[in-house]
Protein backbone atom coordinates (compact mmCIF):
# COMPACT_ATOMS: atom_id res chain seq x y z
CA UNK A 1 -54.65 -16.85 35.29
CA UNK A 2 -53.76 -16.88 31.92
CA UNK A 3 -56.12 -15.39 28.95
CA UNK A 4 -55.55 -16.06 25.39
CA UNK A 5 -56.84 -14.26 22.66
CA UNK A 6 -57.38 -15.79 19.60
CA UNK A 7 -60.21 -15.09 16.79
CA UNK A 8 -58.65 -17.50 13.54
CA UNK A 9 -58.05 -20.93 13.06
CA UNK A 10 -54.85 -20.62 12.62
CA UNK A 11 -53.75 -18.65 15.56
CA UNK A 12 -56.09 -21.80 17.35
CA UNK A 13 -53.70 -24.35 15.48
CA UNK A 14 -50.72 -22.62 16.79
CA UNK A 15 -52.13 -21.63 20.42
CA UNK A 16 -53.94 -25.25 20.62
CA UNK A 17 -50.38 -27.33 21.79
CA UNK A 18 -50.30 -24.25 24.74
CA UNK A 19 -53.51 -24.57 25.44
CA UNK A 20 -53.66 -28.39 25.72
CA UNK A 21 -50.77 -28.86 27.74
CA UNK A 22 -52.37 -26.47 30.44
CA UNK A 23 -55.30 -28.45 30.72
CA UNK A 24 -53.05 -31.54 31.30
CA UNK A 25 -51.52 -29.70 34.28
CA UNK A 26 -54.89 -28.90 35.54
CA UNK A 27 -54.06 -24.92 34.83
CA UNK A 28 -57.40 -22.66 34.23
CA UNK A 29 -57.40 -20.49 31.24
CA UNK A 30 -59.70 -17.78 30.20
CA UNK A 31 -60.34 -18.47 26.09
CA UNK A 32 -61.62 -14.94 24.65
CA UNK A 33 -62.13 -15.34 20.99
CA UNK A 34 -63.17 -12.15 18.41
CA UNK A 35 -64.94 -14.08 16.10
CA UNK A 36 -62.79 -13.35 12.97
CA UNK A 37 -63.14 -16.90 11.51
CA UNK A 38 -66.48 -17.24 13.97
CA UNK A 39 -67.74 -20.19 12.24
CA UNK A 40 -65.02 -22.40 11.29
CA UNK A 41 -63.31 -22.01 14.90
CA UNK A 42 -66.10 -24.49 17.06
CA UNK A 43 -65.20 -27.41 14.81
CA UNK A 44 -61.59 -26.77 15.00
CA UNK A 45 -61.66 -26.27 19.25
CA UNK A 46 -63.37 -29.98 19.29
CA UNK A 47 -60.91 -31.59 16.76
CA UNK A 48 -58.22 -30.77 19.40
CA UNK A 49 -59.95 -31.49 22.12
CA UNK A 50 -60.74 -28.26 23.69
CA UNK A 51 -63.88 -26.69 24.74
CA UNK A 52 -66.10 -23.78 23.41
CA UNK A 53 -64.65 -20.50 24.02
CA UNK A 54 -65.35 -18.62 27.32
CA UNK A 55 -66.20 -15.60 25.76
CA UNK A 56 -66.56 -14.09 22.48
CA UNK A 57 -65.89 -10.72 22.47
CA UNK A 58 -67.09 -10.46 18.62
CA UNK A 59 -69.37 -12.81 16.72
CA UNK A 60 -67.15 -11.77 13.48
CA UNK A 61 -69.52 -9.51 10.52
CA UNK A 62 -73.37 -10.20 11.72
CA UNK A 63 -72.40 -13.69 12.80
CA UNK A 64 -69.88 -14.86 9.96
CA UNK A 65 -66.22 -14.69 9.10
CA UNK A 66 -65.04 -11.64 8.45
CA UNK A 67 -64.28 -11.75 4.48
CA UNK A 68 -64.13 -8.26 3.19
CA UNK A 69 -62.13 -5.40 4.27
CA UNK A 70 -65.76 -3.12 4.85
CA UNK A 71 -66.61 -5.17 7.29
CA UNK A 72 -63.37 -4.88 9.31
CA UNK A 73 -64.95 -1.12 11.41
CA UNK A 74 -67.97 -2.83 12.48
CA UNK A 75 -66.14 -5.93 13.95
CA UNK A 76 -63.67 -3.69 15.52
CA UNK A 77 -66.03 -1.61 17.57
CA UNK A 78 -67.90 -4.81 18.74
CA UNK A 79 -64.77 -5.96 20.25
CA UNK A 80 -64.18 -2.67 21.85
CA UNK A 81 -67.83 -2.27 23.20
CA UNK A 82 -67.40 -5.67 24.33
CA UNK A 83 -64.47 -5.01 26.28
CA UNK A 84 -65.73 -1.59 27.94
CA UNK A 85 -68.35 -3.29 29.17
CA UNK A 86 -66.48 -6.16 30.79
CA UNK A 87 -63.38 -4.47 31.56
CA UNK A 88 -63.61 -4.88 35.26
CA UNK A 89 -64.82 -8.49 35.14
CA UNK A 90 -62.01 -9.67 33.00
CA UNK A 91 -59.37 -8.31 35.02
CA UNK A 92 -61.06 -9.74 37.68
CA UNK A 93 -61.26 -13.34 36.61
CA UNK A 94 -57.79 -13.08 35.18
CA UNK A 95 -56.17 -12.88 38.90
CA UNK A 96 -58.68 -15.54 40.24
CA UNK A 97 -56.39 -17.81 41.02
CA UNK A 98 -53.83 -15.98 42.43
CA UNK A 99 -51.21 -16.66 39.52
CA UNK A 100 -49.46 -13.38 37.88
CA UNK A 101 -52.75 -12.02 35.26
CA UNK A 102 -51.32 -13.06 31.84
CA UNK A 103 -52.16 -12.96 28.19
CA UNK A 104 -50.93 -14.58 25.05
CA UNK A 105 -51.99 -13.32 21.47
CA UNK A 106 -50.57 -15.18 18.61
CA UNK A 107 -49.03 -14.59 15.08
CA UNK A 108 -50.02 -11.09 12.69
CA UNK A 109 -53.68 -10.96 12.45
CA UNK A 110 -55.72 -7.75 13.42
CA UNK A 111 -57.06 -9.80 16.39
CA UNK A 112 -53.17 -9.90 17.57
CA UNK A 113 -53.20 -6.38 17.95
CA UNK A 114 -56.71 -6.16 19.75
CA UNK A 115 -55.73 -9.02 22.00
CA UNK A 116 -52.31 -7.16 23.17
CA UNK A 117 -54.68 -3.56 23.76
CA UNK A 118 -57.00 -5.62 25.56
CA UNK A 119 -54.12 -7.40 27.73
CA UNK A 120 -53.17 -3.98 28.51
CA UNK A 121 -56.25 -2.40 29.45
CA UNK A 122 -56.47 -5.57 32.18
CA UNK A 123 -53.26 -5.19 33.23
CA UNK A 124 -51.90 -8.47 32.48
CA UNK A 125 -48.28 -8.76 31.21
CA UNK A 126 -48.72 -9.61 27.49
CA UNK A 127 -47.14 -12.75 25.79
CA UNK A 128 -46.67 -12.25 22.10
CA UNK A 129 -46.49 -16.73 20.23
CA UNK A 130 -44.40 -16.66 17.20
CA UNK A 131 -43.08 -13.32 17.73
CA UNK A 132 -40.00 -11.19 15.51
CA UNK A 133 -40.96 -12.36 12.13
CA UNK A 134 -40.64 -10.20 9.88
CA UNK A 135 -40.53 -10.02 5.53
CA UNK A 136 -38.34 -6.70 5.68
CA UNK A 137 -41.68 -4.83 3.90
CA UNK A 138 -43.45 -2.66 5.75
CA UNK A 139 -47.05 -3.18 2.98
CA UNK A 140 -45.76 -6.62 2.41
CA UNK A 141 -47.74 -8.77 3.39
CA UNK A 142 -50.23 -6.55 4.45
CA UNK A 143 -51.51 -5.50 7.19
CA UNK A 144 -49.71 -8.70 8.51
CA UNK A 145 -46.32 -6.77 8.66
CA UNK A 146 -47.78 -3.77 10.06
CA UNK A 147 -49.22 -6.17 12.90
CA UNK A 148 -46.44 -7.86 14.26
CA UNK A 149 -44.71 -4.45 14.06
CA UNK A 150 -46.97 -2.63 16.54
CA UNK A 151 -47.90 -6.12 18.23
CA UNK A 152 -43.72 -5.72 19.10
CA UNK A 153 -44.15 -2.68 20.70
CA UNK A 154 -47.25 -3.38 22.78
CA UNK A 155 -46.24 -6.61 24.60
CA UNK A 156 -44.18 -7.64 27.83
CA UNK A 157 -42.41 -11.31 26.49
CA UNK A 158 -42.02 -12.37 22.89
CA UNK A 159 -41.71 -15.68 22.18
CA UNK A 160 -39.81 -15.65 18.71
CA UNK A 161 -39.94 -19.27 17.03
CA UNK A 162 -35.87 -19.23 16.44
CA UNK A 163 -33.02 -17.13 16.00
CA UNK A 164 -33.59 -14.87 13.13
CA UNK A 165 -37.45 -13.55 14.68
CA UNK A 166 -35.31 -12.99 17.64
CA UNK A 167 -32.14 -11.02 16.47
CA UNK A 168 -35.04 -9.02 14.35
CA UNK A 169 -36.65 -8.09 17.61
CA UNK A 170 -32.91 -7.14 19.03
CA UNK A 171 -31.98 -4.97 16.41
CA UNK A 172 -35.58 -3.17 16.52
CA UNK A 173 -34.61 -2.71 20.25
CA UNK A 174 -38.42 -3.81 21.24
CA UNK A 175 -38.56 -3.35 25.28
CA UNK A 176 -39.74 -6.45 27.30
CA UNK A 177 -38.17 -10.01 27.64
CA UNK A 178 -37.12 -12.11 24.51
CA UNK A 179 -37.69 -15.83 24.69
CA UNK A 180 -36.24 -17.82 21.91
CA UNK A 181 -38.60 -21.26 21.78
CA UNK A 182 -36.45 -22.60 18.85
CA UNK A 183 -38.97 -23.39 16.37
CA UNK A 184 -42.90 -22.67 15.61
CA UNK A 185 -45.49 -24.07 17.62
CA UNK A 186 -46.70 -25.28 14.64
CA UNK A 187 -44.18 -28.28 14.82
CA UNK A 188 -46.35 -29.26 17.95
CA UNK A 189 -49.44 -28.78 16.23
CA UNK A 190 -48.78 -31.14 13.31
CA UNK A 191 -47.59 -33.72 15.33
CA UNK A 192 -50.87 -33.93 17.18
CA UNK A 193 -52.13 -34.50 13.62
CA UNK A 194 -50.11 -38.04 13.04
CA UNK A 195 -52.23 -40.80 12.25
CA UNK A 196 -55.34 -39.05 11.45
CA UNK A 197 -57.16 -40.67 8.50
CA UNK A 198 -57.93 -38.58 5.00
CA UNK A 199 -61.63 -37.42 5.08
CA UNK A 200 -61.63 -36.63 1.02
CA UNK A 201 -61.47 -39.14 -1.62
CA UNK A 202 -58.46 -38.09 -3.68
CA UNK A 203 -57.49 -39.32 -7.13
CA UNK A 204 -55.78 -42.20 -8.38
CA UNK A 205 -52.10 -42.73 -7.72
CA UNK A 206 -50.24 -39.06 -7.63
CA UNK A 207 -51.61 -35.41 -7.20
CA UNK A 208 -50.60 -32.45 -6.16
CA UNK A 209 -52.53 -30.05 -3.45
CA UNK A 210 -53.68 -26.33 -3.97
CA UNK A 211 -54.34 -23.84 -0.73
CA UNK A 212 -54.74 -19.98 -2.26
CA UNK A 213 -56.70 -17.51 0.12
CA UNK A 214 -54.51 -14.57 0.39
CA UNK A 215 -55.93 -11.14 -0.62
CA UNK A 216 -53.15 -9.82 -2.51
CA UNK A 217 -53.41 -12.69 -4.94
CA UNK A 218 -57.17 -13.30 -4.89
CA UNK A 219 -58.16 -10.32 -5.65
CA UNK A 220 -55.97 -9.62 -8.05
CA UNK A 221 -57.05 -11.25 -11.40
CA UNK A 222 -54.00 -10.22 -13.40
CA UNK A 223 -52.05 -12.05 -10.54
CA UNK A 224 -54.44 -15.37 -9.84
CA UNK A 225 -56.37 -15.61 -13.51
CA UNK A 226 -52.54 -16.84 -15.32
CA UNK A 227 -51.87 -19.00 -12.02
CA UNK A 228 -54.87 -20.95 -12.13
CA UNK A 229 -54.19 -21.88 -15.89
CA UNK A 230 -50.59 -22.66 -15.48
CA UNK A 231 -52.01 -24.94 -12.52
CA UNK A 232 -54.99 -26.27 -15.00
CA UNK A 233 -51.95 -26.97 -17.40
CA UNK A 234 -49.98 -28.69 -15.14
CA UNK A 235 -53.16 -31.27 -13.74
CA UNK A 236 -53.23 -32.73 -17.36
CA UNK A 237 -50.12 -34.91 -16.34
CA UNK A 238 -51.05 -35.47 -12.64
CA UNK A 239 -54.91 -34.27 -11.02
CA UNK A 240 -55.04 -31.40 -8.86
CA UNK A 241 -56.88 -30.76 -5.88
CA UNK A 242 -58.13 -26.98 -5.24
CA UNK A 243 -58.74 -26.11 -1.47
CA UNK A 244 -62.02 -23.77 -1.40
CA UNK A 245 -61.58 -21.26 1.18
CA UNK A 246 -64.43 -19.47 1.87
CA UNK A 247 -62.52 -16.16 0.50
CA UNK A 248 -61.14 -17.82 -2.33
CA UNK A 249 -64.66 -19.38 -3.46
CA UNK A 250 -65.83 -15.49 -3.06
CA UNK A 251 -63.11 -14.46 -5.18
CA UNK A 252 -63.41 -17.32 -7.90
CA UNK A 253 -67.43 -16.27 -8.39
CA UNK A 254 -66.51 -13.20 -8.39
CA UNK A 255 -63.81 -13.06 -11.05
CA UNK A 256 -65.30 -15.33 -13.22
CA UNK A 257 -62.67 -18.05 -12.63
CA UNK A 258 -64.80 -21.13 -12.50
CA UNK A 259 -63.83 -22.00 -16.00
CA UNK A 260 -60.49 -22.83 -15.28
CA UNK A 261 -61.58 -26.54 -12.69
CA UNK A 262 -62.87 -29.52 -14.19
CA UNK A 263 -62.50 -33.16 -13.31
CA UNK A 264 -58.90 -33.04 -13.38
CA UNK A 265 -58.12 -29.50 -11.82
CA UNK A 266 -60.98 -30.01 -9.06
CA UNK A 267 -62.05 -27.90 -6.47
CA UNK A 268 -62.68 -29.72 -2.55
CA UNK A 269 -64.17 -28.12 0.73
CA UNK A 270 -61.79 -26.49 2.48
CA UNK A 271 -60.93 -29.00 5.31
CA UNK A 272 -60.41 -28.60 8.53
CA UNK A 273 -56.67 -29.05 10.41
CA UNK A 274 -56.26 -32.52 10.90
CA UNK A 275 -58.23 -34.19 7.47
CA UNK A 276 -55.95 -31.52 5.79
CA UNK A 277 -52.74 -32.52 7.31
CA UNK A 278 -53.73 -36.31 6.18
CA UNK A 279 -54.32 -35.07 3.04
CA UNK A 280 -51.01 -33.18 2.72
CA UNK A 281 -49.31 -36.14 3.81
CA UNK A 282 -51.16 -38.00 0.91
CA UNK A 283 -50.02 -35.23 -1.98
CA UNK A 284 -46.93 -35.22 -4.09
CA UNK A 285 -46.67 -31.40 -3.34
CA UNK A 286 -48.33 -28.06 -1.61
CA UNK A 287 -48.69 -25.07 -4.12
CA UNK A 288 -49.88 -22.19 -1.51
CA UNK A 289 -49.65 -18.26 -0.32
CA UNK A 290 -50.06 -19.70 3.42
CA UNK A 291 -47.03 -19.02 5.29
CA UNK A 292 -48.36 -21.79 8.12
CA UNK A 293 -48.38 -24.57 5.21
CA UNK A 294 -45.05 -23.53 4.56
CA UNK A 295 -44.13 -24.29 8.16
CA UNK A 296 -46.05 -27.66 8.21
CA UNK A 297 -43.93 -28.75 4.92
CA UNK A 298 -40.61 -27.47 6.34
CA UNK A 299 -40.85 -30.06 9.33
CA UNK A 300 -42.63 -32.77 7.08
CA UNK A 301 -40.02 -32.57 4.43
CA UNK A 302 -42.58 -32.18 1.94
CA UNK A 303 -42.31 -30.12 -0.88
CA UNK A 304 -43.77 -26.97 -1.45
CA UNK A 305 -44.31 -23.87 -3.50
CA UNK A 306 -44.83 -20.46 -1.90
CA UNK A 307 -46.85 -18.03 -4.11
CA UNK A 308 -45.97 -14.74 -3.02
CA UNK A 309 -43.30 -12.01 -3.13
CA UNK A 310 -41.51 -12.52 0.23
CA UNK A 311 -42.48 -14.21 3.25
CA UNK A 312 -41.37 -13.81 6.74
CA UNK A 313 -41.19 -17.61 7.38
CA UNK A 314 -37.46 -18.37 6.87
CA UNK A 315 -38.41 -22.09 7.83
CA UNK A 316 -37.67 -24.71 4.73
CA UNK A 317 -36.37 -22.30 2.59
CA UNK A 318 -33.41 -23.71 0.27
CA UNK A 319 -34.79 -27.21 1.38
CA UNK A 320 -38.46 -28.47 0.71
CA UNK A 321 -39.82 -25.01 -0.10
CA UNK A 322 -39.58 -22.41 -2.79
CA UNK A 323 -40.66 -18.91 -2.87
CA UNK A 324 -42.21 -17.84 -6.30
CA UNK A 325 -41.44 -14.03 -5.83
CA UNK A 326 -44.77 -14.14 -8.21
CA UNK A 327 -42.34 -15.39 -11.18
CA UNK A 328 -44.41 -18.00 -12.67
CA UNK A 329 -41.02 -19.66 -14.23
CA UNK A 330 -40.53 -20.37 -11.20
CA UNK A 331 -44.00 -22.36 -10.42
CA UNK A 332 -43.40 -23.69 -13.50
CA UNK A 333 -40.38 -25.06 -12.59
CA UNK A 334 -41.03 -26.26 -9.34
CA UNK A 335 -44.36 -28.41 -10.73
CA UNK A 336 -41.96 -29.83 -13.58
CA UNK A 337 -40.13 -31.92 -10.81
CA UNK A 338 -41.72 -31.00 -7.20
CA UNK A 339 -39.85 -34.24 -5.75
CA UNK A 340 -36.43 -32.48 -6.02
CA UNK A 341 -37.79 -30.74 -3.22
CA UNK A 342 -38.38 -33.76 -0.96
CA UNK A 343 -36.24 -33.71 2.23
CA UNK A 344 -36.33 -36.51 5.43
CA UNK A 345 -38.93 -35.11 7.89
CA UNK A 346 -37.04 -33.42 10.85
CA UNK A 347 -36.18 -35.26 13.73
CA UNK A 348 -36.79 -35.00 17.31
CA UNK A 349 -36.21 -31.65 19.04
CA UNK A 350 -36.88 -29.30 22.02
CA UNK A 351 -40.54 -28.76 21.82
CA UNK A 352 -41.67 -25.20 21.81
CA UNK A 353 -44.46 -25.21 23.48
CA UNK A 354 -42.43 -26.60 26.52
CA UNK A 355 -40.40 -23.33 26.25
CA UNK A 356 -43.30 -21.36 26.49
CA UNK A 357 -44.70 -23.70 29.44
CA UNK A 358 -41.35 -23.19 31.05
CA UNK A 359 -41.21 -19.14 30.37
CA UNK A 360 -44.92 -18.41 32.16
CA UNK A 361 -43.92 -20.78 35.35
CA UNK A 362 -41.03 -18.94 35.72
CA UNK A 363 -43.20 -15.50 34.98
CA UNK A 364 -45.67 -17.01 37.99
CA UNK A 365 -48.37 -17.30 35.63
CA UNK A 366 -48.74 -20.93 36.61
CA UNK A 367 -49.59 -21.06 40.04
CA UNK A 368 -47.05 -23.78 42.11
């Protein structure tokens, strides 16, 4: 059987392609989640179609996302406990069908490495989804860089999303089988989106989008307090909408940024995938730190600002997307005439996921 172990939304978005196409073939998985994004991940499982979770190993920090780095010790030993005590049941159910015991983790979070111990400790031979990305920074991003690092050197088959995350994982001379699927999953995932209608009213005519949540910028007022007002600047000539992560919101309150949003620079829910995908369809242009936005403007040709000092997505680079490097020149720059940035969508191509479909029936992880 194959396990997956997931515990954020957006190693569900990029998992949730896998994990749909498995159910079409009538495959059983076993869905362990460790609550890191506990309460935003139900509403994203029935968006895709997919049901609850089998089992949560963690219920995130007392039942809620996990938002600040205290509460990261506490969540950790849950998992563990959790596992310990249902050790010998897991690795039970995971060979239940008589297919080769396999799990996939996903991406750079802390959950990726806990997912590859726990594939392990079961015995299963350990799948690693958008594997061999790297910035070239071992504290930057952090701990994301760190993860994938010892994530490389804990798992059986890496599936790197084209041929730079692979020749990475070549030159690092990681042991197990590399699988090149060609591009991210992600591609799969926003195509799923097509067609779905906008679920927030958005301004007259043009407007650009805003999606900020990472913790090196948040939390960093020096860093996000000059941002917001070159952004506040730039929504006198078109309206801006500000997407309110839960961190973010946290971080806004906290820093006393509130004065910077009005009516024209305004602050919106943060949505969930598909109702944002409609909506970033519907913008002019993406300002974000997210390095999965970046991805899902890359294929959509739409352009894009990346706020941060290097990123390991190479994807739309030089094309619809521009890294900052923090330089806010070149933000301003980029908002001065976003649609320079505006590429044709990509074409049709060899779908990833079908890689990875192909990879675990040849591993006999899909039962003939």
């Amino acid at each position: 059987m194959i396990g997956v172990v997931l515990g954020t939304t957006g190693e569900l978005i990029k998992l949730a392609p896998v994990l749909l196409r498995l159910r079409e073939q009538g495959q059983r998985t076993l869905l362990m989640s460790t609550g890191q994004q506990v309460e935003q991940l139900p509403d994203f499982l029935r968006d895709f179609g997919l049901p609850p979770v089998d089992l949560d190993l963690a219920r995130g920090f007392r039942g809620g996302d996990l938002e600040r780095k205290r509460e990261v010790p506490v969540w950790v030993a849950t998992v563990a406990a959790t596992v310990a005590r249902r050790r010998r049941e897991l690795a039970v159910r995971l060979r239940s069908d008589g297919g080769r015991p396999v799990v996939l983790v996903h991406g750079d979070t802390m959950t990726t490495v806990l997912g590859a111990l726990i594939g392990r400790l079961l015995g299963a031979t350990v799948g690693h989804v958008e594997a061999g990305m790297r910035s070239g920074r071992l504290n930057d991003p952090f701990p994301e860089e760190l993860n994938r690092r010892v994530a490389a050197r804990l798992v059986d088959v890496h599936f790197a999303p084209g041929a730079g995350p692979a020749d990475n994982l070549r030159r690092e001379r990681v042991g197990g089988r590399i699988v090149d699927t060609g591009q991210n999953t992600i591609r799969d995932a926003v195509d799923l989106a097509a067609g779905v209608p906008r679920e927030v009213a958005v301004p007259e005519g043009e407007f650009g989008l805003v999606s900020l949540h990472r913790f090196e910028l948040i939390e960093r007022p020096s860093l996000m307090g000059p941002l917001l007002e070159l952004l506040r600047e730039r929504s006198r000539t078109a309206p801006l909408l500000f997407v309110d992560h839960p961190v973010t919101a946290a971080a806004i309150s906290a820093h006393g940024f509130e004065r910077h949003f009005d009516g024209r620079f305004r602050r919106i829910p943060r949505l969930r995938y598909f109702p944002f995908i409609a909506l970033l369809r519907a913008s002019r242009f993406l300002v974000t730190d997210s390095g999965g936005s970046q991805e899902e403007c890359a294929f959509l040709g739409h352009p894009c600002l990346v706020h941060r000092a290097v990123t390991e997505h190479a994807t739309g680079l030089g094309r619809s997307v521009v890294l900052s490097g923090m330089d806010l020149d070149i933000v301003r720059a980029f908002l001065a005439d976003p649609d320079r940035y505006r590429v044709p969508a990509d074409g049709p191509s060899a779908r990833p996921t079908e890689v990875i479909l192909t990879e675990l029936e040849r591993m006999g992880a899909i039962p003939g």
